[in-house]
Protein backbone atom coordinates (compact mmCIF):
# COMPACT_ATOMS: atom_id res chain seq x y z
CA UNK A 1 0.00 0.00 0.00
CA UNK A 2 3.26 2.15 0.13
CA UNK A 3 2.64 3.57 -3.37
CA UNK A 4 -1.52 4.26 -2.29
CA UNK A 5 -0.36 6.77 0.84
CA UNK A 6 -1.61 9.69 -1.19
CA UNK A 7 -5.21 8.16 -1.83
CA UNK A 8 -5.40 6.98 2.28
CA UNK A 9 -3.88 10.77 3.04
CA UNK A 10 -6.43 12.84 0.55
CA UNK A 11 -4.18 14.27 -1.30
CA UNK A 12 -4.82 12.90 -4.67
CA UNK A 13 -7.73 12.76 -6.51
CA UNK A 14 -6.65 9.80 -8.51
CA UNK A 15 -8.87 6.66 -7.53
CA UNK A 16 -12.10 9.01 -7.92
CA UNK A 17 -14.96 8.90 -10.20
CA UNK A 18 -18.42 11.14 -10.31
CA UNK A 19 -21.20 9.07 -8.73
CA UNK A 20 -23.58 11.96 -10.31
CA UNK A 21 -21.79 12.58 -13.67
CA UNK A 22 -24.94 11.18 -15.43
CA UNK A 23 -27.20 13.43 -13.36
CA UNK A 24 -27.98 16.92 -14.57
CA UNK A 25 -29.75 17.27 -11.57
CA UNK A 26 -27.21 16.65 -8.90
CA UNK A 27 -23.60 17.84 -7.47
CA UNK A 28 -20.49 16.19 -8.29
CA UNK A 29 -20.09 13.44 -5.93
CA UNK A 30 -16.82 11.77 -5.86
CA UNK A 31 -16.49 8.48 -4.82
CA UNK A 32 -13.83 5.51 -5.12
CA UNK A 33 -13.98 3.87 -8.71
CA UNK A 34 -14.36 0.35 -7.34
CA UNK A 35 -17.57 1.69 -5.02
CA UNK A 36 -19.68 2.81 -7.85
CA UNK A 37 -20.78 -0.79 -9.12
CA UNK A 38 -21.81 -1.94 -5.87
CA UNK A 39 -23.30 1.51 -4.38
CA UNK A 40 -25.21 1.34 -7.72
CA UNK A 41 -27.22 -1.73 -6.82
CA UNK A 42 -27.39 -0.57 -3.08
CA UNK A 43 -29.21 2.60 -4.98
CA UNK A 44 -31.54 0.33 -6.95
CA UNK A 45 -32.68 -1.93 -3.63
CA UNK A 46 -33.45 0.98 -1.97
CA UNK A 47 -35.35 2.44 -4.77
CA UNK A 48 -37.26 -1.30 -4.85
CA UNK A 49 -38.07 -0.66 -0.98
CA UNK A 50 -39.44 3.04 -1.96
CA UNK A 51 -36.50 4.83 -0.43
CA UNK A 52 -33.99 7.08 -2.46
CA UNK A 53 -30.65 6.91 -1.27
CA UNK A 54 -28.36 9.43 -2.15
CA UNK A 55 -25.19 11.10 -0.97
CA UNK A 56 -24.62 14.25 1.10
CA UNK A 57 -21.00 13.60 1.42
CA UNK A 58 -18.57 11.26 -0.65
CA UNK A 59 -14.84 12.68 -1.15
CA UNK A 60 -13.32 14.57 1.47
CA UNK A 61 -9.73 15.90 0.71
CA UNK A 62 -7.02 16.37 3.27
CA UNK A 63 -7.45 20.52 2.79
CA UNK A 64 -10.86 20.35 2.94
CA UNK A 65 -10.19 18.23 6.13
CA UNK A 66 -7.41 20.96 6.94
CA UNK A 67 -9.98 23.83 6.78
CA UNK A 68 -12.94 22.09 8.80
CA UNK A 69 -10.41 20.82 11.71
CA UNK A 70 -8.25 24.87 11.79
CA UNK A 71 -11.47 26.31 11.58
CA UNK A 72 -12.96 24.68 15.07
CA UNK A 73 -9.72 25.17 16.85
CA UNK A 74 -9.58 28.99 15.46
CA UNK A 75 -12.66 29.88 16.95
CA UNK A 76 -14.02 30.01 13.12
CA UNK A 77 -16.56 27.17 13.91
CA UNK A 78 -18.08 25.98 16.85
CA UNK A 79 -17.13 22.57 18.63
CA UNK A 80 -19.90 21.51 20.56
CA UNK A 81 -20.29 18.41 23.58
CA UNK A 82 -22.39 15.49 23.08
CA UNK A 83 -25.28 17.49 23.89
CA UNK A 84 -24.83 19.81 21.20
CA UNK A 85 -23.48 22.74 23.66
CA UNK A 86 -20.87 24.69 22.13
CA UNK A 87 -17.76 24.32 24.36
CA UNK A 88 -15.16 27.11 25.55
CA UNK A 89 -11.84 25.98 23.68
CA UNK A 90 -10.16 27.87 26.01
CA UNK A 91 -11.02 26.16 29.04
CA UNK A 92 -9.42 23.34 27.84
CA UNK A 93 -5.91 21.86 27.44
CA UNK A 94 -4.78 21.40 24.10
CA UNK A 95 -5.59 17.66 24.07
CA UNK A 96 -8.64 18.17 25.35
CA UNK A 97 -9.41 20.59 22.89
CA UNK A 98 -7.94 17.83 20.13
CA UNK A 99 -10.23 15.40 21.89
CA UNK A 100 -13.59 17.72 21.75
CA UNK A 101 -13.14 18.10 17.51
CA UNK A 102 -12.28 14.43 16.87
CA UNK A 103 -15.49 13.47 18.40
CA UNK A 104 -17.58 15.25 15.32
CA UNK A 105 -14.05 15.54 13.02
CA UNK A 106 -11.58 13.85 11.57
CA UNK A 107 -8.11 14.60 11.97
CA UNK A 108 -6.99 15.60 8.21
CA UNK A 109 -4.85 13.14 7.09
CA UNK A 110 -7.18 9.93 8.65
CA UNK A 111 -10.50 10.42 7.33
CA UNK A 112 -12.32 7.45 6.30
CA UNK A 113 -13.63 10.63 3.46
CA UNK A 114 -10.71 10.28 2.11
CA UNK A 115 -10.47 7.37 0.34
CA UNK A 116 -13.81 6.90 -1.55
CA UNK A 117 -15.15 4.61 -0.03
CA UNK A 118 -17.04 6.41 3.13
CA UNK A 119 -19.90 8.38 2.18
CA UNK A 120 -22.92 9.83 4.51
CA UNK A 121 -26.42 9.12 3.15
CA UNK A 122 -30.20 10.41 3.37
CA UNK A 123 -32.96 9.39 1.64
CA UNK A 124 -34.58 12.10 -1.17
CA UNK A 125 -37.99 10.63 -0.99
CA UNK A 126 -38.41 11.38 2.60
CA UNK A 127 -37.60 15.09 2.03
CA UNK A 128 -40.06 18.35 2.01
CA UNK A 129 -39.15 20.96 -0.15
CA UNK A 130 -36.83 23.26 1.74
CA UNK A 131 -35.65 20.63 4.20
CA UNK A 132 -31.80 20.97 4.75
CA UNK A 133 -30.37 18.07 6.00
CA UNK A 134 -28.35 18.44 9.15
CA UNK A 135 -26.94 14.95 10.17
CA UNK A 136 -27.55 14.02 13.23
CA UNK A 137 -29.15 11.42 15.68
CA UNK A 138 -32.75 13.02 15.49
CA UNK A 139 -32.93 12.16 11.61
CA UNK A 140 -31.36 8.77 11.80
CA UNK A 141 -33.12 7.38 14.36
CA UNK A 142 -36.94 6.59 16.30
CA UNK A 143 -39.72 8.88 14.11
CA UNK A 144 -36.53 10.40 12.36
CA UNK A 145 -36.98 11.49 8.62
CA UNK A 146 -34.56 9.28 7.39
CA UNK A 147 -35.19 6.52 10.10
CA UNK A 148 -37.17 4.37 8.03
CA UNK A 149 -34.16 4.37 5.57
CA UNK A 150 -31.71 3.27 7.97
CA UNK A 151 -34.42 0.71 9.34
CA UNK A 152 -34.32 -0.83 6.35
CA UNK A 153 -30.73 -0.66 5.51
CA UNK A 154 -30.28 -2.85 8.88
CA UNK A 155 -30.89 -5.97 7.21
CA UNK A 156 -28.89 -4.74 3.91
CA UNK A 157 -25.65 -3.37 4.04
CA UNK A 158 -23.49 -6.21 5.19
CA UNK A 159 -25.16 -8.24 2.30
CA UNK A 160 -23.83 -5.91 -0.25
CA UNK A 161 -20.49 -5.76 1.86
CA UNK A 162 -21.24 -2.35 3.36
CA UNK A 163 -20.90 -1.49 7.05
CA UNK A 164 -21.66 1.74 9.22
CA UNK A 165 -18.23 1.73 10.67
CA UNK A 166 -19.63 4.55 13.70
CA UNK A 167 -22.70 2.54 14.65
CA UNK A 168 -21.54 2.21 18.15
CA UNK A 169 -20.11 4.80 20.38
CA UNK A 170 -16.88 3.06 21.65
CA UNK A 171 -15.62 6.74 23.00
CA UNK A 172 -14.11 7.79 20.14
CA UNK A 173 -16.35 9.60 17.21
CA UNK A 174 -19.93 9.79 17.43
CA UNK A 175 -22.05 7.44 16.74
CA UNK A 176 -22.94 8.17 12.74
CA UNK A 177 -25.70 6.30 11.28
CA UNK A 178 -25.78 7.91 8.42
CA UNK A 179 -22.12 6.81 7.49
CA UNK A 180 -21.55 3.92 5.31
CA UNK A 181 -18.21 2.29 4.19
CA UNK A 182 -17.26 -0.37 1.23
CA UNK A 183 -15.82 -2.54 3.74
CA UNK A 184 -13.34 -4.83 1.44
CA UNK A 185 -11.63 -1.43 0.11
CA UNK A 186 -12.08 0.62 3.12
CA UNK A 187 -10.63 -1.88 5.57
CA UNK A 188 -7.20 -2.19 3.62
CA UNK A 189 -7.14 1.15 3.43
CA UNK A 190 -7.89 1.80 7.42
CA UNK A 191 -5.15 -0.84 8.18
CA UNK A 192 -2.65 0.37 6.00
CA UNK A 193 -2.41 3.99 7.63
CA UNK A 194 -0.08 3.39 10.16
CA UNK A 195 1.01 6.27 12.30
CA UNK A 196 4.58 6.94 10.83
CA UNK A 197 2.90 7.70 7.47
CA UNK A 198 0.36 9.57 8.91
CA UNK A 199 2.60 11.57 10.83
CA UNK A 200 4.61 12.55 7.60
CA UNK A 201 1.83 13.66 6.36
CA UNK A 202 1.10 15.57 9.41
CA UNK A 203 4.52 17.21 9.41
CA UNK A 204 4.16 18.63 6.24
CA UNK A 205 1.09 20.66 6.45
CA UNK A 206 0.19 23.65 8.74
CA UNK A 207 -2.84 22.05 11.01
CA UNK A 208 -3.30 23.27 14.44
CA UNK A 209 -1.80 21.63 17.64
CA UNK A 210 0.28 19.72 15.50
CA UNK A 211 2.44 18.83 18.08
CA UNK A 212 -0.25 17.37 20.05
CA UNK A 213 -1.05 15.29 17.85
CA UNK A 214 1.86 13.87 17.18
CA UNK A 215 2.31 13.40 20.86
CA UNK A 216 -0.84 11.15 20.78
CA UNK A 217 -1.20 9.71 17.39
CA UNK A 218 -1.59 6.20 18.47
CA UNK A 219 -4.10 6.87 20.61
CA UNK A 220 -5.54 8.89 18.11
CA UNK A 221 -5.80 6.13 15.07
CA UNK A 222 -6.95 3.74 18.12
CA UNK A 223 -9.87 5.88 19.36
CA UNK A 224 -10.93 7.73 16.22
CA UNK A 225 -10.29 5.36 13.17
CA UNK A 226 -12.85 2.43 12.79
CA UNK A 227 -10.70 -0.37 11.69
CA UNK A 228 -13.35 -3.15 11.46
């Protein structure tokens, strides 16, 4: 996988294809070439069941990464607790305040986003005009808009060899149901970013706190990257 780094990093662009390229209707939406055959008949059982599954989020890049994860620890964006309270950064030590972003954001450099094979879904059909989708628990789950979806998708994704790596909170990220990973790409990919290559990587670009994350980086990929 030594010759991949840049695709499990986010810093190429390489192993991407447009899931919506047909679609006059919708955004580009990159996603790993070797996803788009199977998310394709994902689509088409879910449009069976009466659902319309479609993506909110494919592709992440390492900058975009860059700019979500400077932009909490700025001040730019809030970071919030579990009960959606925004928390005072300042309060905190710098690995607590490293801790309070990974548990909504990933560290650039280790986001499942990044390869192509992660993506967070919603179903179309369910929407009302105007709805903006917001991702979180209250959507996913109980009378949740999307609920019904995800209901459904219980019994389907391992099937199809998909896998909600969040499902469970194991104190790292939140749970996410609405992420769903290609499990035989993603899992190569999640074992194969060890911490000396992600540390390169980390060296070389201008994230905050840096230097605490380097401190903890083992913790980091233990607690905050899903490797099963």
């Amino acid at each position: 996988m030594k010759n991949e780094l840049d695709i499990i990093t986010g810093t190429t662009q390489r192993h991407l294809v447009d899931l919506n390229a047909a679609a006059d209707d919708r955004p580009t939406m990159l996603v790993h070439q070797e996803v788009v055959g199977p998310l394709r008949e994902l689509q088409q059982c879910a449009a069976d069941a009466g659902f319309d599954l479609q993506l909110c989020s494919g592709f992440r890049s390492f900058e975009r990464q860059r700019h979500i994860w400077n932009s909490k620890l700025s001040g730019l964006r809030p970071v919030v607790d579990d009960k959606g309270m925004e928390l005072d950064l300042a309060a905190l030590s710098p690995w607590q305040q490293v801790q309070a972003v990974l548990r909504w954001s990933a560290l650039p450099g280790a986001s499942r986003h990044h390869w192509g094979t992660d993506m967070d879904i919603y179903d179309a059909a369910a929407m009302p005009e105007g709805y903006q989708i917001q991702l979180v628990t209250e959507e996913v789950e109980g009378s949740g808009i999307f609920a019904p979806m995800h209901d459904w998708l219980d019994a389907q994704l391992a099937r199809r060899n998909f896998y909600r790596p969040y499902a469970n909170d194991t104190g790292g990220i939140a749970p996410e149901r609405w992420h769903i990973s290609y499990r035989p790409i993603a899992e190569n990919y999640a074992l194969s970013l060890t911490a000396d290559a992600l540390a390169q990587c980390l060296r070389q670009s201008d994230i905050l706190l840096v230097d605490v994350v380097l401190e903890h980086l083992d913790e980091i990929i233990r607690r905050y990257l899903n490797v099963a």
